[in-house]
PDB file of N, CA and C in Angstrom:
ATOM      1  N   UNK A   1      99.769-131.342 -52.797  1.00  0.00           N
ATOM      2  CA  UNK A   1      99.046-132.585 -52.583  1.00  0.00           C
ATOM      3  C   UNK A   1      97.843-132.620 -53.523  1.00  0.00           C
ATOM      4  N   UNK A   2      98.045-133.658 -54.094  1.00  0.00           N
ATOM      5  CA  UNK A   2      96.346-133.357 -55.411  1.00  0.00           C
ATOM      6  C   UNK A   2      95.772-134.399 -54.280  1.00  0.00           C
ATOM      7  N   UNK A   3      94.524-134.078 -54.866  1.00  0.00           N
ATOM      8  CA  UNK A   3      92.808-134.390 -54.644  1.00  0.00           C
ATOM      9  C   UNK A   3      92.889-136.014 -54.182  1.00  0.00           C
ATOM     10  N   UNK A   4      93.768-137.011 -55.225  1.00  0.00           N
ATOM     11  CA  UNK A   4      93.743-138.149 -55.391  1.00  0.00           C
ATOM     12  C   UNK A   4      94.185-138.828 -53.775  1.00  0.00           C
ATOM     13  N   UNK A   5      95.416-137.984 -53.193  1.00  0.00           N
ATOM     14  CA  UNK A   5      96.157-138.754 -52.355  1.00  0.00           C
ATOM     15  C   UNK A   5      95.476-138.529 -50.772  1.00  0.00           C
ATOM     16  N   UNK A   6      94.258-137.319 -51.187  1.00  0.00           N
ATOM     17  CA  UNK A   6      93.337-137.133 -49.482  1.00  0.00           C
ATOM     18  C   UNK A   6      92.798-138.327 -49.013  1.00  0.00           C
ATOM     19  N   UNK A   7      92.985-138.778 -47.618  1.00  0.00           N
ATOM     20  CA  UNK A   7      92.714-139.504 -47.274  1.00  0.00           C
ATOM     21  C   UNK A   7      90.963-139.460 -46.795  1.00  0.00           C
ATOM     22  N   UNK A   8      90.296-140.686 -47.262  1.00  0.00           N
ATOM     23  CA  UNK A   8      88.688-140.172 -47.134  1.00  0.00           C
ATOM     24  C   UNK A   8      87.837-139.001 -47.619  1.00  0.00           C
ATOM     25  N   UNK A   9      87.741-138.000 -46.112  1.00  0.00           N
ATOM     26  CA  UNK A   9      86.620-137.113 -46.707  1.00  0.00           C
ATOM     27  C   UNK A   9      87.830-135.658 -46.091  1.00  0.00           C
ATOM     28  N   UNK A  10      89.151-136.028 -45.893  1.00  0.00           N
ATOM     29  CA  UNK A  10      89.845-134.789 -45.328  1.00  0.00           C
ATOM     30  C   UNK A  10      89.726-133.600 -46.571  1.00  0.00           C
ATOM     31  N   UNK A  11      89.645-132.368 -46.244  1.00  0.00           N
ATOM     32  CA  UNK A  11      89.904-131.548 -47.223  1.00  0.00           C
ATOM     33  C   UNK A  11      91.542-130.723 -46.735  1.00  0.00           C
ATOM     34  N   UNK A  12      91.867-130.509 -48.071  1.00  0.00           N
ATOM     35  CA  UNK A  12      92.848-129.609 -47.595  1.00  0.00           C
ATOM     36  C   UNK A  12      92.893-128.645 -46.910  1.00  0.00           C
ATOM     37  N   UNK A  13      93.852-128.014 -45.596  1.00  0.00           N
ATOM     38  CA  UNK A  13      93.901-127.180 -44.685  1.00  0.00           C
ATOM     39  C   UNK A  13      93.467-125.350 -45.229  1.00  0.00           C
ATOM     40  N   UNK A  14      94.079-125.433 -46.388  1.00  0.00           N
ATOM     41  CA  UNK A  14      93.473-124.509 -46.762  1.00  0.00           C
ATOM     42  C   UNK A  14      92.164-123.873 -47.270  1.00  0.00           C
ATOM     43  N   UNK A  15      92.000-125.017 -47.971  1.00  0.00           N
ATOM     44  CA  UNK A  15      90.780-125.148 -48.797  1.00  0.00           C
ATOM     45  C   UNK A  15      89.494-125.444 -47.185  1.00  0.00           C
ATOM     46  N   UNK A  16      89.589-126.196 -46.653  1.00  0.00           N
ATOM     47  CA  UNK A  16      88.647-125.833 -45.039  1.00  0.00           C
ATOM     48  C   UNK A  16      88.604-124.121 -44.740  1.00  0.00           C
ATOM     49  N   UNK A  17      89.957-123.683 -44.680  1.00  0.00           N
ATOM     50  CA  UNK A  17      89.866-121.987 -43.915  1.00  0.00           C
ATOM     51  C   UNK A  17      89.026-121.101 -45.138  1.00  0.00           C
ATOM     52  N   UNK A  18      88.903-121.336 -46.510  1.00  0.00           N
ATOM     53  CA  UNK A  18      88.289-120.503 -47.392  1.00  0.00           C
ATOM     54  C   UNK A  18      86.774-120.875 -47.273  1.00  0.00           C
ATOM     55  N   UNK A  19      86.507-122.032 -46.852  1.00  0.00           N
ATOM     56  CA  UNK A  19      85.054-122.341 -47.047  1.00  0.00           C
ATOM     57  C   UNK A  19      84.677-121.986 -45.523  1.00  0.00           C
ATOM     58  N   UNK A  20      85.516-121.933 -45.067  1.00  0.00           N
ATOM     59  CA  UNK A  20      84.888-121.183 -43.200  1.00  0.00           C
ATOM     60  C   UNK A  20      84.783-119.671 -43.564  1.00  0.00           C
ATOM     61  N   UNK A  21      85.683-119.010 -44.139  1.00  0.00           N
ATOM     62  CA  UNK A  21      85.234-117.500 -44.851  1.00  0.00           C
ATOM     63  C   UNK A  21      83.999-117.611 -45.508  1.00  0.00           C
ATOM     64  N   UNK A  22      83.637-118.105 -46.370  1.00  0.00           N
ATOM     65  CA  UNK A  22      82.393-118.435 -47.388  1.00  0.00           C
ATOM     66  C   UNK A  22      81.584-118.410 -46.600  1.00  0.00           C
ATOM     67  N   UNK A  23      81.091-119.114 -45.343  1.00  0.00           N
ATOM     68  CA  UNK A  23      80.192-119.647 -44.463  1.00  0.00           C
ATOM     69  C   UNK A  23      80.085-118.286 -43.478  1.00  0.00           C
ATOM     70  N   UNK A  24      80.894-117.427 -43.525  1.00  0.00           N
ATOM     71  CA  UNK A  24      80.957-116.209 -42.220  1.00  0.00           C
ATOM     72  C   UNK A  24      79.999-115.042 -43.244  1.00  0.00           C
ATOM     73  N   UNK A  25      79.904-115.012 -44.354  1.00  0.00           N
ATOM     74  CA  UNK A  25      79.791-113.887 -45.087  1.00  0.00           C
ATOM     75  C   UNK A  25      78.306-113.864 -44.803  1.00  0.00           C
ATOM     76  N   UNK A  26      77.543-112.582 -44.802  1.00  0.00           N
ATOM     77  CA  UNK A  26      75.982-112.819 -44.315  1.00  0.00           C
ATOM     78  C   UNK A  26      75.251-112.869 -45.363  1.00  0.00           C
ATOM     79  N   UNK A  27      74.334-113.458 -45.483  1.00  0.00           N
ATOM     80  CA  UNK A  27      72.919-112.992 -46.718  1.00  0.00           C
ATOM     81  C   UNK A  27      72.898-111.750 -47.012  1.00  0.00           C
ATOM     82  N   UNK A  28      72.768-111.750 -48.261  1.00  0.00           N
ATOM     83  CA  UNK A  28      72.988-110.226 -48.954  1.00  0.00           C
ATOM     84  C   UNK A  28      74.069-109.521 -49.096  1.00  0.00           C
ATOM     85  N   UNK A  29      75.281-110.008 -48.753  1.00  0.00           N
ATOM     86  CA  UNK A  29      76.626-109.480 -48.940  1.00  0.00           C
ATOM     87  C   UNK A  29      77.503-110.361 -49.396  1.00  0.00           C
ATOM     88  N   UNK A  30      78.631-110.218 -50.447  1.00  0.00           N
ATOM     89  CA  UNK A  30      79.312-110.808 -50.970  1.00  0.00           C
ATOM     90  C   UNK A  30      81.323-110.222 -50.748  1.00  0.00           C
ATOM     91  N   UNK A  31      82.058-111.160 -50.968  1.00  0.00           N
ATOM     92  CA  UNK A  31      83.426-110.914 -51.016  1.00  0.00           C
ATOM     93  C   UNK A  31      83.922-111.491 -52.304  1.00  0.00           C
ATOM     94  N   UNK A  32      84.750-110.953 -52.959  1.00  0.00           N
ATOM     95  CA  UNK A  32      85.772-111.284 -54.202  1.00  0.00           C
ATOM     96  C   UNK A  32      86.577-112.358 -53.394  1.00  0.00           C
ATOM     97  N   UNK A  33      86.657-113.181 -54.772  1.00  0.00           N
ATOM     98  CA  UNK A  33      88.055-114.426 -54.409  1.00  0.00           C
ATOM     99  C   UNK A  33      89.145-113.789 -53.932  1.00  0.00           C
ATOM    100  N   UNK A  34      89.550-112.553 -54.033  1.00  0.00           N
ATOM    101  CA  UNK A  34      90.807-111.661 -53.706  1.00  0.00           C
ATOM    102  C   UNK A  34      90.601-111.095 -52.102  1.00  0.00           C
ATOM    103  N   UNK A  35      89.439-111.188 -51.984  1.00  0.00           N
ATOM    104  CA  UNK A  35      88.760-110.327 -50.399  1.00  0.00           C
ATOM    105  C   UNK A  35      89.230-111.470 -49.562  1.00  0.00           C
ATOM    106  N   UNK A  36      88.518-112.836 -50.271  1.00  0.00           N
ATOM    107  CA  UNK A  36      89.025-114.010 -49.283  1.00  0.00           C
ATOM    108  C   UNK A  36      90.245-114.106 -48.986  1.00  0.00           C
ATOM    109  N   UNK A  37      90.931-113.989 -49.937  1.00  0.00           N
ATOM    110  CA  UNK A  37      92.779-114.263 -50.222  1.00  0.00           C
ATOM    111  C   UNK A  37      93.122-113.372 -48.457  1.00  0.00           C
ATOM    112  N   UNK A  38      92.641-112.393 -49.108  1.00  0.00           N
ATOM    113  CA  UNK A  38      93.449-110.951 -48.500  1.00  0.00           C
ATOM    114  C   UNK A  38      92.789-111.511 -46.685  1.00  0.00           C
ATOM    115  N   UNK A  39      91.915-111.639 -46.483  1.00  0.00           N
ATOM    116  CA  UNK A  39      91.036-111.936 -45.523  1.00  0.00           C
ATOM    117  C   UNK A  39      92.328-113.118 -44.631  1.00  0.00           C
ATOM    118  N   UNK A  40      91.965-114.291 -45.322  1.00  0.00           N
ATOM    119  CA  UNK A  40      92.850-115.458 -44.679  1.00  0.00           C
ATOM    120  C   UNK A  40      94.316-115.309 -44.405  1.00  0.00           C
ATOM    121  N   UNK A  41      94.952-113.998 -45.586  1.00  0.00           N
ATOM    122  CA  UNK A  41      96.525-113.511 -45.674  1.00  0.00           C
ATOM    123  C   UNK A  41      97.331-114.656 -45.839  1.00  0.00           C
ATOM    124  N   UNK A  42      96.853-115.365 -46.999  1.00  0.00           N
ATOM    125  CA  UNK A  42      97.710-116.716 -47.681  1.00  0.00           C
ATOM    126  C   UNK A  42      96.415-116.818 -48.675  1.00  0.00           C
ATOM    127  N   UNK A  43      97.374-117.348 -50.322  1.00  0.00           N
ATOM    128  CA  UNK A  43      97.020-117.322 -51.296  1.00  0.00           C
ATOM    129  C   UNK A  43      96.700-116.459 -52.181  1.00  0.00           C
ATOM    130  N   UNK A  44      95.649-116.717 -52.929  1.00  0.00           N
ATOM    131  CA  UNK A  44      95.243-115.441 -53.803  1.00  0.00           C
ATOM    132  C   UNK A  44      93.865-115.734 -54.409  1.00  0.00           C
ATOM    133  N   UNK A  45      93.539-114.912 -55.583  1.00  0.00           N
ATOM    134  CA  UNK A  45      92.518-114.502 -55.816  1.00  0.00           C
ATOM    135  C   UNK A  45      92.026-116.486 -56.448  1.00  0.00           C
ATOM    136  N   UNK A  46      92.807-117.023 -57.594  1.00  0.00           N
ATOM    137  CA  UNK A  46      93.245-118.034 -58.275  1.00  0.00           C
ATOM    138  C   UNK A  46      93.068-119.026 -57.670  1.00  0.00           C
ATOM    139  N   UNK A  47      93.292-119.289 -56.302  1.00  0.00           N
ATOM    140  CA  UNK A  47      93.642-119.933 -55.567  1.00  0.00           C
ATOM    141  C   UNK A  47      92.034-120.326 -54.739  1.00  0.00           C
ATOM    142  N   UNK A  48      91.357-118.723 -54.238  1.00  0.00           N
ATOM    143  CA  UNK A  48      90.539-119.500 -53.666  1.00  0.00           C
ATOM    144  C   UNK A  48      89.386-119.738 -54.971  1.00  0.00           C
ATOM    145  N   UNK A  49      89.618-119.297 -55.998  1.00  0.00           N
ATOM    146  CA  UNK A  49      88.826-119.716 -57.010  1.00  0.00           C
ATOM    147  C   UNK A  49      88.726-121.291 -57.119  1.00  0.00           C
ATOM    148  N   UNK A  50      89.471-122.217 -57.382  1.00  0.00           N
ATOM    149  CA  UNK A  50      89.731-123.317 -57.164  1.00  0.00           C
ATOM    150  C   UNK A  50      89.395-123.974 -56.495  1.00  0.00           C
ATOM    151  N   UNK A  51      89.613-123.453 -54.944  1.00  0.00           N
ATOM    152  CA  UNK A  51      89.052-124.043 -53.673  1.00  0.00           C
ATOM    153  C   UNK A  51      87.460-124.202 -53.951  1.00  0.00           C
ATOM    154  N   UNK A  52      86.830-122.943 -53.835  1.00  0.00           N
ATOM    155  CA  UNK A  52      85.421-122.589 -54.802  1.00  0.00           C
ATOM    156  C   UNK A  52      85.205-123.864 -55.622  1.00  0.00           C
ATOM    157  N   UNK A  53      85.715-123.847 -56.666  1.00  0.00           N
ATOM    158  CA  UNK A  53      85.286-124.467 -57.784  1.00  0.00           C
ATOM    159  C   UNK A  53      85.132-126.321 -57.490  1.00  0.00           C
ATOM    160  N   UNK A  54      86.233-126.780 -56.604  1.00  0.00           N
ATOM    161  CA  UNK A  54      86.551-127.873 -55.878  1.00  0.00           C
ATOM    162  C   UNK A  54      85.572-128.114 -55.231  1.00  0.00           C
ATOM    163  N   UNK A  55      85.357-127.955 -53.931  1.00  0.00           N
ATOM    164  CA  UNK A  55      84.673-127.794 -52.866  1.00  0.00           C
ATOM    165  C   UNK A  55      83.399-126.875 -52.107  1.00  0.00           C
ATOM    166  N   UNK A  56      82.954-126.295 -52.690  1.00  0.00           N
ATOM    167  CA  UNK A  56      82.479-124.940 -52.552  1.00  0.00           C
ATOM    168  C   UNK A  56      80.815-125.247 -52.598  1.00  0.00           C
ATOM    169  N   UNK A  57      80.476-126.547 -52.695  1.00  0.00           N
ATOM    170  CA  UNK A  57      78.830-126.793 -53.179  1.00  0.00           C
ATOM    171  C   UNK A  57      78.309-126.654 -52.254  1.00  0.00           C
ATOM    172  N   UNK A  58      78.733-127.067 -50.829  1.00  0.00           N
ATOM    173  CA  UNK A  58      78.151-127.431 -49.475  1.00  0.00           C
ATOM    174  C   UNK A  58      78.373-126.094 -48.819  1.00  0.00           C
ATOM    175  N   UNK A  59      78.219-124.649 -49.512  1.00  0.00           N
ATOM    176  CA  UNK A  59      78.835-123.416 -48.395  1.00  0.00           C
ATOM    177  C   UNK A  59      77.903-122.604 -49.188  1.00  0.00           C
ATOM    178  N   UNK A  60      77.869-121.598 -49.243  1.00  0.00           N
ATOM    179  CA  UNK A  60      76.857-120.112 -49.873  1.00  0.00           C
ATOM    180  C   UNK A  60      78.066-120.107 -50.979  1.00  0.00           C
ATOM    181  N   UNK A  61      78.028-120.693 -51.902  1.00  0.00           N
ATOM    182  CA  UNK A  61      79.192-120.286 -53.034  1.00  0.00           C
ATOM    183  C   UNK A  61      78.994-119.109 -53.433  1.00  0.00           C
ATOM    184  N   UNK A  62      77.357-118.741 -53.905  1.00  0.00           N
ATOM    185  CA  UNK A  62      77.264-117.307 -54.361  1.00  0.00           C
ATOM    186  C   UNK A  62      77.721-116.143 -53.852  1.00  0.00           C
ATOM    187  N   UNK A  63      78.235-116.103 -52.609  1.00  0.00           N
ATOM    188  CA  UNK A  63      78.715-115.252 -51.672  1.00  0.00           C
ATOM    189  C   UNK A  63      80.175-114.625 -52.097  1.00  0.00           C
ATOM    190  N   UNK A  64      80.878-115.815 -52.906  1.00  0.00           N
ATOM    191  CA  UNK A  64      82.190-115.392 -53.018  1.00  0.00           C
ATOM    192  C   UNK A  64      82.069-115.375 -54.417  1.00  0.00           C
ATOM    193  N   UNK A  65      82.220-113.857 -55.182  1.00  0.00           N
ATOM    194  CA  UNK A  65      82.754-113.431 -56.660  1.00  0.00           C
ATOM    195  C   UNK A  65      83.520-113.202 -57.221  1.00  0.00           C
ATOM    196  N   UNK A  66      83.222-112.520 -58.178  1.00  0.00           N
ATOM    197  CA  UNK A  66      84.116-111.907 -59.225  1.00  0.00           C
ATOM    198  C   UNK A  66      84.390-110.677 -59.041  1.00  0.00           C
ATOM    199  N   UNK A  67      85.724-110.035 -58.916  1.00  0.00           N
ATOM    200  CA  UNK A  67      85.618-108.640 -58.389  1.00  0.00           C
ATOM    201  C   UNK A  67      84.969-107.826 -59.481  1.00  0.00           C
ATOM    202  N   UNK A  68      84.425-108.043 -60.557  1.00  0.00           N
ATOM    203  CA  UNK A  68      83.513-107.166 -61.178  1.00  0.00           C
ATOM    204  C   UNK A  68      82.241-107.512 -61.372  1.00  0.00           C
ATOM    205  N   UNK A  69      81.684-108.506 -60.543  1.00  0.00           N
ATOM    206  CA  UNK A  69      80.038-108.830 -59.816  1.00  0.00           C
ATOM    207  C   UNK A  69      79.401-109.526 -61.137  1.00  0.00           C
ATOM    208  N   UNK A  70      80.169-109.915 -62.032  1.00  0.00           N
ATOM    209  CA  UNK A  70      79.970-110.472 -63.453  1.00  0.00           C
ATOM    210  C   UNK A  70      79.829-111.920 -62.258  1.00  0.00           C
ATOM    211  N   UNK A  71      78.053-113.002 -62.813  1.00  0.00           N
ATOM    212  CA  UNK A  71      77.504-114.101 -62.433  1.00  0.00           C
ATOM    213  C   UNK A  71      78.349-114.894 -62.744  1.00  0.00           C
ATOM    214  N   UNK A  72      78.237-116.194 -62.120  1.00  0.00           N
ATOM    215  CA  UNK A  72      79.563-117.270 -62.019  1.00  0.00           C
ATOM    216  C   UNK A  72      78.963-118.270 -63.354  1.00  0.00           C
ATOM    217  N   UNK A  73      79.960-117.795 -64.513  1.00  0.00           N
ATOM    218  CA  UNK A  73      79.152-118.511 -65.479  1.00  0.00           C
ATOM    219  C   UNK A  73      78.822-119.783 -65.538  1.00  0.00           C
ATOM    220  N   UNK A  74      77.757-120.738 -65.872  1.00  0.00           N
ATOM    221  CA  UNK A  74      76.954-121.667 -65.675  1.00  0.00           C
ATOM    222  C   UNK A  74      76.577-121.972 -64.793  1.00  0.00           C
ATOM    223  N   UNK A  75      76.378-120.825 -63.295  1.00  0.00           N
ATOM    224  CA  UNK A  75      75.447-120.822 -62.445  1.00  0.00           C
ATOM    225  C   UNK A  75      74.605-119.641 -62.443  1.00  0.00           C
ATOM    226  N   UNK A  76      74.353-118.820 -63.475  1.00  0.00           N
ATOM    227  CA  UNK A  76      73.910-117.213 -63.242  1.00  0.00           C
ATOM    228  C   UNK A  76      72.905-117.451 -62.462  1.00  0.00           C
ATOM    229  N   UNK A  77      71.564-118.469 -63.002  1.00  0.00           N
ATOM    230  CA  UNK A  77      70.246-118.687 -62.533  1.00  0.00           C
ATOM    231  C   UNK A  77      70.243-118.623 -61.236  1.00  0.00           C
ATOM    232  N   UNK A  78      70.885-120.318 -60.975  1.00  0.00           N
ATOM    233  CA  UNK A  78      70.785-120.502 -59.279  1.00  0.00           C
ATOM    234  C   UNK A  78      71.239-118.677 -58.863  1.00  0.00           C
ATOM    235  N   UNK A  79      72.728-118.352 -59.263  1.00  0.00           N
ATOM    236  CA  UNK A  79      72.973-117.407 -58.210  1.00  0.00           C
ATOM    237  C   UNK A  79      72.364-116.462 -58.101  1.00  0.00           C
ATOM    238  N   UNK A  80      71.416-115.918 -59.387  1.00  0.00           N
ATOM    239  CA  UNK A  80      70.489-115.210 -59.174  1.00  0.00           C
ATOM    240  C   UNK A  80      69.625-115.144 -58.169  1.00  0.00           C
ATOM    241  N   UNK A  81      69.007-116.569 -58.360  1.00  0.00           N
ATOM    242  CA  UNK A  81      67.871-116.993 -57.245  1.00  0.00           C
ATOM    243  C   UNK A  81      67.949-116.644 -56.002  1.00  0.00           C
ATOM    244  N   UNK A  82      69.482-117.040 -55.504  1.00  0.00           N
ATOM    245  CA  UNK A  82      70.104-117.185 -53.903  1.00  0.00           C
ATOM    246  C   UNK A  82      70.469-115.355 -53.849  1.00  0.00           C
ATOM    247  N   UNK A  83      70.752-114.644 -55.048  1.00  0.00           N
ATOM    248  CA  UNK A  83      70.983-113.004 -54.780  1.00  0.00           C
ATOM    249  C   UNK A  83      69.644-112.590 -54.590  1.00  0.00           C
ATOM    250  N   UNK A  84      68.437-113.369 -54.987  1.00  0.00           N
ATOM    251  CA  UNK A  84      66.993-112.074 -55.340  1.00  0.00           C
ATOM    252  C   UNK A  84      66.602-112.210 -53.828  1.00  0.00           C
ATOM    253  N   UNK A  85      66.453-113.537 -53.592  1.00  0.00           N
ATOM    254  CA  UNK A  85      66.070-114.531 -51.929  1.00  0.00           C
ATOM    255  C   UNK A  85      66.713-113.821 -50.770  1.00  0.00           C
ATOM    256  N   UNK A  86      67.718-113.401 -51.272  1.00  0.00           N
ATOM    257  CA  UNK A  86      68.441-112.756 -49.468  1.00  0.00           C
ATOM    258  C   UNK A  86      68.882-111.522 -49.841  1.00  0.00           C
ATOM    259  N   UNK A  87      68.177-110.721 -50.714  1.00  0.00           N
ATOM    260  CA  UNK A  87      68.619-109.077 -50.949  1.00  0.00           C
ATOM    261  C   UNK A  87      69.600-108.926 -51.228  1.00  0.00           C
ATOM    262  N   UNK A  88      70.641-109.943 -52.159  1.00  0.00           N
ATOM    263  CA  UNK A  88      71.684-108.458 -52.530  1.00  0.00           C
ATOM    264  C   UNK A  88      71.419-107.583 -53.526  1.00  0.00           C
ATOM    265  N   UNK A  89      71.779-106.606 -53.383  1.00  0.00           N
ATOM    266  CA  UNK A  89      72.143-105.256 -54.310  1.00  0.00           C
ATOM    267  C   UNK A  89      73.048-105.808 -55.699  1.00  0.00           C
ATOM    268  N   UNK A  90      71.856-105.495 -56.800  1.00  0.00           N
ATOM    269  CA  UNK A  90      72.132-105.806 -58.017  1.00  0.00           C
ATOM    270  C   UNK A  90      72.145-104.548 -58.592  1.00  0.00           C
ATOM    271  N   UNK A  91      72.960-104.855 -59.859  1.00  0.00           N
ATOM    272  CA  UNK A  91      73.044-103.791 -61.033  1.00  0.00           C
ATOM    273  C   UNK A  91      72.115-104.221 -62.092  1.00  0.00           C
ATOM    274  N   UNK A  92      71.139-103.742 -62.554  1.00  0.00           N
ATOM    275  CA  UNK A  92      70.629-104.214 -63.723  1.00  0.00           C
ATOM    276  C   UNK A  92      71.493-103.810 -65.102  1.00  0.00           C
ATOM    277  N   UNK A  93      71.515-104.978 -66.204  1.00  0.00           N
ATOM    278  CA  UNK A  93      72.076-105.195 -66.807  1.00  0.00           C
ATOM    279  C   UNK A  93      71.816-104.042 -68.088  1.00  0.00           C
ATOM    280  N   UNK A  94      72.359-103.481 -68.807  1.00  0.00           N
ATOM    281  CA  UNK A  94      71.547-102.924 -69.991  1.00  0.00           C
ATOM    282  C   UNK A  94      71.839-103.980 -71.211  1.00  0.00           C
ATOM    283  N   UNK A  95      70.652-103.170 -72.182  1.00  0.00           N
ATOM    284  CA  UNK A  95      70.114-104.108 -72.897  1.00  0.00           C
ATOM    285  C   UNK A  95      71.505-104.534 -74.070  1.00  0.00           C
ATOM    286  N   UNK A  96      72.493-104.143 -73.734  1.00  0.00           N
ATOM    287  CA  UNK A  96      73.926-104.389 -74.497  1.00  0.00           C
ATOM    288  C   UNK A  96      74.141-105.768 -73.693  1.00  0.00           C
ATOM    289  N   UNK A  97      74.358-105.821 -72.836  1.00  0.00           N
ATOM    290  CA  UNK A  97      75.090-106.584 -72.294  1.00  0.00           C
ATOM    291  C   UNK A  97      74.186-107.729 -72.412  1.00  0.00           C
ATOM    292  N   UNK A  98      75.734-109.108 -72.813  1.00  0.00           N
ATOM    293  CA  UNK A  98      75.434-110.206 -73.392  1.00  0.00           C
ATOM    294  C   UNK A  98      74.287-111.281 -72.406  1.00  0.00           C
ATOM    295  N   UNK A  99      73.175-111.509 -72.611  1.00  0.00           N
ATOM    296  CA  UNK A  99      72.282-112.431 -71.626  1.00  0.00           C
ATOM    297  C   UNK A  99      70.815-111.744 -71.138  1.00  0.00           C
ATOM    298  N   UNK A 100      71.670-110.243 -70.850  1.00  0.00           N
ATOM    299  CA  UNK A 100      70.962-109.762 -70.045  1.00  0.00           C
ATOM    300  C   UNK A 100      71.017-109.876 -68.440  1.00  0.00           C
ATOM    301  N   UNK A 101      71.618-110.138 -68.116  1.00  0.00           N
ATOM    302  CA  UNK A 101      71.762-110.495 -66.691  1.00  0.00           C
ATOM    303  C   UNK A 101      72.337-109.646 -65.709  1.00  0.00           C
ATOM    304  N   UNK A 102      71.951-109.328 -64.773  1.00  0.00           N
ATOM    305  CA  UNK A 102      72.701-108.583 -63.676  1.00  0.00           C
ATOM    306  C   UNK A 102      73.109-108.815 -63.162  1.00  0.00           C
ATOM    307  N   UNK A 103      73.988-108.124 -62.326  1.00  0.00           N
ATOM    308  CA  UNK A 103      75.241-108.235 -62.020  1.00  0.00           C
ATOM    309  C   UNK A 103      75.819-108.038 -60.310  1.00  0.00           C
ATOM    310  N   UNK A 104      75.881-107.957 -59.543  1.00  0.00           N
ATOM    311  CA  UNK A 104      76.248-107.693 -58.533  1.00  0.00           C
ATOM    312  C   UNK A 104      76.511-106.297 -57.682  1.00  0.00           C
ATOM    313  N   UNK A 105      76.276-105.720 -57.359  1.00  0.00           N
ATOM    314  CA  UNK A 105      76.458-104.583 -57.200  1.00  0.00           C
ATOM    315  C   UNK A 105      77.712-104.141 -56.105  1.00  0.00           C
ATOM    316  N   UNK A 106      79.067-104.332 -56.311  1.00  0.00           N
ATOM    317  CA  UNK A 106      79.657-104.352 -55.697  1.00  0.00           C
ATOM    318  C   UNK A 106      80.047-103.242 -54.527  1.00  0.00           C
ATOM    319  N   UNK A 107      79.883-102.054 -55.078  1.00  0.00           N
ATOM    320  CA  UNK A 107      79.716-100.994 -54.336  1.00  0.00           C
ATOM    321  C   UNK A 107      79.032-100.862 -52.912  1.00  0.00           C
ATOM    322  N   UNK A 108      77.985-101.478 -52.781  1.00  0.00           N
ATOM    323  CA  UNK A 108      77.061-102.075 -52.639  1.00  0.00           C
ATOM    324  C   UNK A 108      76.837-103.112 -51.164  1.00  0.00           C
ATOM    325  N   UNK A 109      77.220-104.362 -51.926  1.00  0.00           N
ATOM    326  CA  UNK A 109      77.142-105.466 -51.608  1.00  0.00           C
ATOM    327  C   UNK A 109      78.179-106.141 -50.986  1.00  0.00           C
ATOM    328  N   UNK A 110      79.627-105.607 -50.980  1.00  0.00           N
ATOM    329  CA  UNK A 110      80.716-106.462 -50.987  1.00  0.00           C
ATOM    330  C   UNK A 110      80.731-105.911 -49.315  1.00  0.00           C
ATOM    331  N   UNK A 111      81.040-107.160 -48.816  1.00  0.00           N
ATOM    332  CA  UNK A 111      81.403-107.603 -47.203  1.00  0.00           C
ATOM    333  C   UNK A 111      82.724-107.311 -46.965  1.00  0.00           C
ATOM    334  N   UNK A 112      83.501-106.653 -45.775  1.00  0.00           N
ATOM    335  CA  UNK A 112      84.697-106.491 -45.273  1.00  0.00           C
ATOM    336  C   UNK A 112      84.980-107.298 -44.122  1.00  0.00           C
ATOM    337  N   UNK A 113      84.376-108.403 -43.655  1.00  0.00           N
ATOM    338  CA  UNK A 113      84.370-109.698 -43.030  1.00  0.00           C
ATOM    339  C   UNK A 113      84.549-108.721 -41.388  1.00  0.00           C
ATOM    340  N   UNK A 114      83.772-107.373 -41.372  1.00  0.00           N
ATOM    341  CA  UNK A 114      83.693-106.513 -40.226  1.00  0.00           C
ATOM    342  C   UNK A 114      83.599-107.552 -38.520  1.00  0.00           C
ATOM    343  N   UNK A 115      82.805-108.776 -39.141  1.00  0.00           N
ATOM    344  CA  UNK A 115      82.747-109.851 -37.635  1.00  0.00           C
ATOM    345  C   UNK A 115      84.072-110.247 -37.287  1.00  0.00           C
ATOM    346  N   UNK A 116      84.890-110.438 -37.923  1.00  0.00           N
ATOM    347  CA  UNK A 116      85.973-110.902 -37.700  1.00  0.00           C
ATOM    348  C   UNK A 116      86.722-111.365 -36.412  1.00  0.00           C
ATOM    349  N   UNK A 117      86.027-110.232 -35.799  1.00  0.00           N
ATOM    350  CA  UNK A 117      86.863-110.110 -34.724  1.00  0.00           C
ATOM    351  C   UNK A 117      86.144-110.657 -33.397  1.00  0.00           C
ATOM    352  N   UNK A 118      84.983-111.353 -33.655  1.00  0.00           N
ATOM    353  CA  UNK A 118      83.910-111.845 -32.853  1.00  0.00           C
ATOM    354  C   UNK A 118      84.378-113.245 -32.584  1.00  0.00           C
ATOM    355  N   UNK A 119      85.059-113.645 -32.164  1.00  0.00           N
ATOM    356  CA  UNK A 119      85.888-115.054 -32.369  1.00  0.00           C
ATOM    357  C   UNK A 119      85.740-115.778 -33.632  1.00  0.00           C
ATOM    358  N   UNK A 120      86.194-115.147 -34.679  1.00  0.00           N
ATOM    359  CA  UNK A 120      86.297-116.250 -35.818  1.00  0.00           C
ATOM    360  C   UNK A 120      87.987-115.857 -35.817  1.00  0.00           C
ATOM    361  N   UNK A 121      88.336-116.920 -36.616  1.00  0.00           N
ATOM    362  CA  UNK A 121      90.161-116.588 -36.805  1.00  0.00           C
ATOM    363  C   UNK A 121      90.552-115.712 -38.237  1.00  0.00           C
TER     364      UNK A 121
END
């Protein structure tokens, strides 16, 4: 079903369950597009990228990455801002790397959606 034929303000069924993941993840911890995938057990990494990229303005977007904590390019700033603001665990960048910018610290930082089981689905 493309974008065109939603009726009003419906979002797709799926694309709702990835941004309810997005919304569960806490300040200061992050999940890979693949964590979500694996999390919901339908789709993939690609997939909720999209959803993300679609829909994703109105949720903690910064929450959901790149499995190598590389900034969501042409948002580094904001996501910086929203990583320095609620403590996540960064890698500082060395002075090779292109920008300068740091990076996520996945080791770290990355969420196993451990609430899960607190009544969310």
């Amino acid at each position: 079903m493309s974008e065109e034929s939603l009726p009003g303000d419906a979002l797709p069924e799926y694309a709702e369950r990835v941004l309810e993941v997005a919304e569960l993840i806490p300040a200061g911890r992050v999940m890979t597009y693949g964590d979500v995938a694996e999390w919901l057990e339908e789709g993939g990494p690609r997939q909720v990228g999209r959803v993300m990229a679609l829909y994703g303005g109105a949720v903690p977007w910064w929450r959901v990455v790149r499995a190598d904590g590389v900034l969501l390019p042409g948002h580094e700033l904001e996501a910086l801002g929203h990583y320095r603001a609620e403590g996540t665990p960064l890698k500082e960048a060395s002075r090779a790397a292109e920008g300068h910018l740091p990076r996520v610290d996945m080791r770290r930082a990355r969420w196993d959606g451990g609430e899960r089981a607190e009544g969310h689905i």
